[in-house]
C-alpha atoms as a PDB file:
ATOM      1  CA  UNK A   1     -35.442  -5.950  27.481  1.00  0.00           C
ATOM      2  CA  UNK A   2     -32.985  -3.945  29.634  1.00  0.00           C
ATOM      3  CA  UNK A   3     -29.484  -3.026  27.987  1.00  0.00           C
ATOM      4  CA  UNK A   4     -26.731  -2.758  30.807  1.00  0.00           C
ATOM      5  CA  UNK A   5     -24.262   0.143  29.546  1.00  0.00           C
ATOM      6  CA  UNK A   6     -20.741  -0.080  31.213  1.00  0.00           C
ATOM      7  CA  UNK A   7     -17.853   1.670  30.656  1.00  0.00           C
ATOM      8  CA  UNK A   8     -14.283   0.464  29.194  1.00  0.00           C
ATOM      9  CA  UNK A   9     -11.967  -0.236  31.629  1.00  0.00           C
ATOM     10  CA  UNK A  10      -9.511   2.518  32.467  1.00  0.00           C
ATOM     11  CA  UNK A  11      -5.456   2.047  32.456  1.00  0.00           C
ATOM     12  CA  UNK A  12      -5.573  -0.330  29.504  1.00  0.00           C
ATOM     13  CA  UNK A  13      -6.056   1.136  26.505  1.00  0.00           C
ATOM     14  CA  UNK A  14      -3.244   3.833  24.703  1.00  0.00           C
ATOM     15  CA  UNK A  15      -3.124   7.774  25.640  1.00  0.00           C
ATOM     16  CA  UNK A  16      -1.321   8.438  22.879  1.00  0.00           C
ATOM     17  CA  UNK A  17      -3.334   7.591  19.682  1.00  0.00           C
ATOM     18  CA  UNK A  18      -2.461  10.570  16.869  1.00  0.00           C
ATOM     19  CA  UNK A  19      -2.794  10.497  13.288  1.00  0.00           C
ATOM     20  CA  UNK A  20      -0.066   9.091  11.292  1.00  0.00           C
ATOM     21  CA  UNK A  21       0.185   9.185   7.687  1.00  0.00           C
ATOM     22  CA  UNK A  22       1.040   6.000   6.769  1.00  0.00           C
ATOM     23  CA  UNK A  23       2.706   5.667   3.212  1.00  0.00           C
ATOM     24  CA  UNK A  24       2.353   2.891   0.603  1.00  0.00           C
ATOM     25  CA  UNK A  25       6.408   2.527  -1.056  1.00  0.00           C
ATOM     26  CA  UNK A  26       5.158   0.368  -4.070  1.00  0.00           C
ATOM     27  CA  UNK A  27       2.705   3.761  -5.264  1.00  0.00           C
ATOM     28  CA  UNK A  28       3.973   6.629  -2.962  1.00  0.00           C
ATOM     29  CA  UNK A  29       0.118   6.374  -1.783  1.00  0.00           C
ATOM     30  CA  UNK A  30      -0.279   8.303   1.804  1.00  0.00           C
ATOM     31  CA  UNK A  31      -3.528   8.092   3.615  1.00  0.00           C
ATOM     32  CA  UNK A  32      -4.371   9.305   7.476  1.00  0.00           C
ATOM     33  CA  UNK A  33      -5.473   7.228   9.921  1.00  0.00           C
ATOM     34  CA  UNK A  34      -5.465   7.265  14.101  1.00  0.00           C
ATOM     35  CA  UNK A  35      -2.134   5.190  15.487  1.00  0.00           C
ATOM     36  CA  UNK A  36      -0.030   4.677  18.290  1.00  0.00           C
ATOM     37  CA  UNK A  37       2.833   3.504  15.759  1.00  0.00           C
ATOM     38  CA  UNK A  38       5.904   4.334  17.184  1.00  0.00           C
ATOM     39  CA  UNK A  39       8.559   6.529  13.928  1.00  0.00           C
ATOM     40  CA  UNK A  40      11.042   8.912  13.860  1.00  0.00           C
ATOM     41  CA  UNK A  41      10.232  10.400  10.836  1.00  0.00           C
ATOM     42  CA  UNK A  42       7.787  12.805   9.492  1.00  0.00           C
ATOM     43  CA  UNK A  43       6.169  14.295   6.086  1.00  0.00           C
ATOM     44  CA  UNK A  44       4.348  17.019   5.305  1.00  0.00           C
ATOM     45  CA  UNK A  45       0.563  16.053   4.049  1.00  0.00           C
ATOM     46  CA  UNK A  46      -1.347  19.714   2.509  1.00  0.00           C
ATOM     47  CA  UNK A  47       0.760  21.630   4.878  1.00  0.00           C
ATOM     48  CA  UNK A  48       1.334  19.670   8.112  1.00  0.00           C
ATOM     49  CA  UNK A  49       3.202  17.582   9.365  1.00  0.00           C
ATOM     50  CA  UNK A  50       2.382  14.054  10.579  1.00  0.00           C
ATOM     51  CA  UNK A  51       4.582  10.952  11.875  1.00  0.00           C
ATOM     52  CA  UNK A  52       5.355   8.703   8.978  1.00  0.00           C
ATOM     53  CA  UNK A  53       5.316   4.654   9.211  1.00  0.00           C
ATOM     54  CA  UNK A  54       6.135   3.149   5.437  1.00  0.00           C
ATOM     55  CA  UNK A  55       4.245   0.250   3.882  1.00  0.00           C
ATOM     56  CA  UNK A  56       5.262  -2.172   1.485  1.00  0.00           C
ATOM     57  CA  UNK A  57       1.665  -2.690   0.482  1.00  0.00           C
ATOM     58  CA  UNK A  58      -1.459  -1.200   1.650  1.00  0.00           C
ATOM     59  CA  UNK A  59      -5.068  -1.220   0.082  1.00  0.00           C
ATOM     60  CA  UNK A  60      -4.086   0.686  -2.902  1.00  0.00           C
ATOM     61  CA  UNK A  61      -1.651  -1.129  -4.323  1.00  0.00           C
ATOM     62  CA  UNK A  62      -2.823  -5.207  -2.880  1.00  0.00           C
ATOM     63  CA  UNK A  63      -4.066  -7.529  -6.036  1.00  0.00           C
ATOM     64  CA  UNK A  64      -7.104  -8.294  -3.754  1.00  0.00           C
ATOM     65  CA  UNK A  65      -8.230  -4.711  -3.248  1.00  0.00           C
ATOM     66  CA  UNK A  66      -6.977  -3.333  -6.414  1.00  0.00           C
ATOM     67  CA  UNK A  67      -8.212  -6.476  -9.069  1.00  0.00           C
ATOM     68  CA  UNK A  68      -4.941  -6.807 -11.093  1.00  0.00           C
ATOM     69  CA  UNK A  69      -3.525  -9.989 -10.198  1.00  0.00           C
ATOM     70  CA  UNK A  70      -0.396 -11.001 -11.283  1.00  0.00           C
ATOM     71  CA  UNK A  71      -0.646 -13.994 -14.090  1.00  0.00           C
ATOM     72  CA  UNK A  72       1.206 -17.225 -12.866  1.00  0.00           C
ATOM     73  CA  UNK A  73       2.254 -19.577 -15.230  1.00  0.00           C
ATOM     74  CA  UNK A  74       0.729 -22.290 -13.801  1.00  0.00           C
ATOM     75  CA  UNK A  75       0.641 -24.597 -16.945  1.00  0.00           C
ATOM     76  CA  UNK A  76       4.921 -24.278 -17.242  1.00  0.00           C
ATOM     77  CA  UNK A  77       4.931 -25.065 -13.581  1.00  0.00           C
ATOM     78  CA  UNK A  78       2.948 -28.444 -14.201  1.00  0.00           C
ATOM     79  CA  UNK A  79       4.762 -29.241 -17.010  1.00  0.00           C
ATOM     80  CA  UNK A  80       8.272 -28.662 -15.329  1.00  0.00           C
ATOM     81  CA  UNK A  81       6.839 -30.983 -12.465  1.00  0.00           C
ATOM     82  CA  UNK A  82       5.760 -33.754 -14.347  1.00  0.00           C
ATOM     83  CA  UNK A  83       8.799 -34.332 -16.438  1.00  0.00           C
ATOM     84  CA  UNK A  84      10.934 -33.749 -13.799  1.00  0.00           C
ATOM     85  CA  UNK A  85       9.435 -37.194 -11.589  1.00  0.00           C
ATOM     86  CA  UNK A  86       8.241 -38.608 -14.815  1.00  0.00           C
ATOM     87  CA  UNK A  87      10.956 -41.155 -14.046  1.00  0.00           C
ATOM     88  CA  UNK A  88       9.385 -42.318 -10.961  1.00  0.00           C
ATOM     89  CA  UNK A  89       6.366 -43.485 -12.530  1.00  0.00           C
ATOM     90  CA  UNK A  90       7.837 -46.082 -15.112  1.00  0.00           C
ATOM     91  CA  UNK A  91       6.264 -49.261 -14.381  1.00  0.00           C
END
């Protein structure tokens, strides 16, 4: 079995990947990571300073990731639902 290497094609992908710190609003979370997000402002992570792109939720603070759902009240919902069109189901 031969493997045929190529190479990526050229004048399509971004020149300008830098890291970004990239900061989670809902627990002032920041964590680095390679971008080409466009920001005008910075912050300051151990000593240097990177471009800054805010979050409103990011793997530190997402039920999924973190295991702390929020509880629905799923039983007041059904309850509210049936009484409300209780009326359409006289027979």
């Amino acid at each position: 079995m031969h493997l045929k290497i190529t190479e990526m094609k050229k004048g399509i992908h971004p020149e300008n990947y830098r890291l970004v710190a990239f900061k989670d609003m809902s627990n002032n979370d920041i964590f680095l990571a390679k971008s080409t997000a466009q920001t005008s402002e910075t912050v300051s992570v151990e000593g240097v300073d990177y471009p800054l792109v805010k979050l409103e939720i990011s793997r530190t603070s997402h039920p999924y990731y973190t295991g702390k759902a929020k509880l629905v009240d799923t039983a007041g919902r059904i309850d509210k639902f049936k009484t409300k069109y209780a009326k359409f189901n006289k027979k």
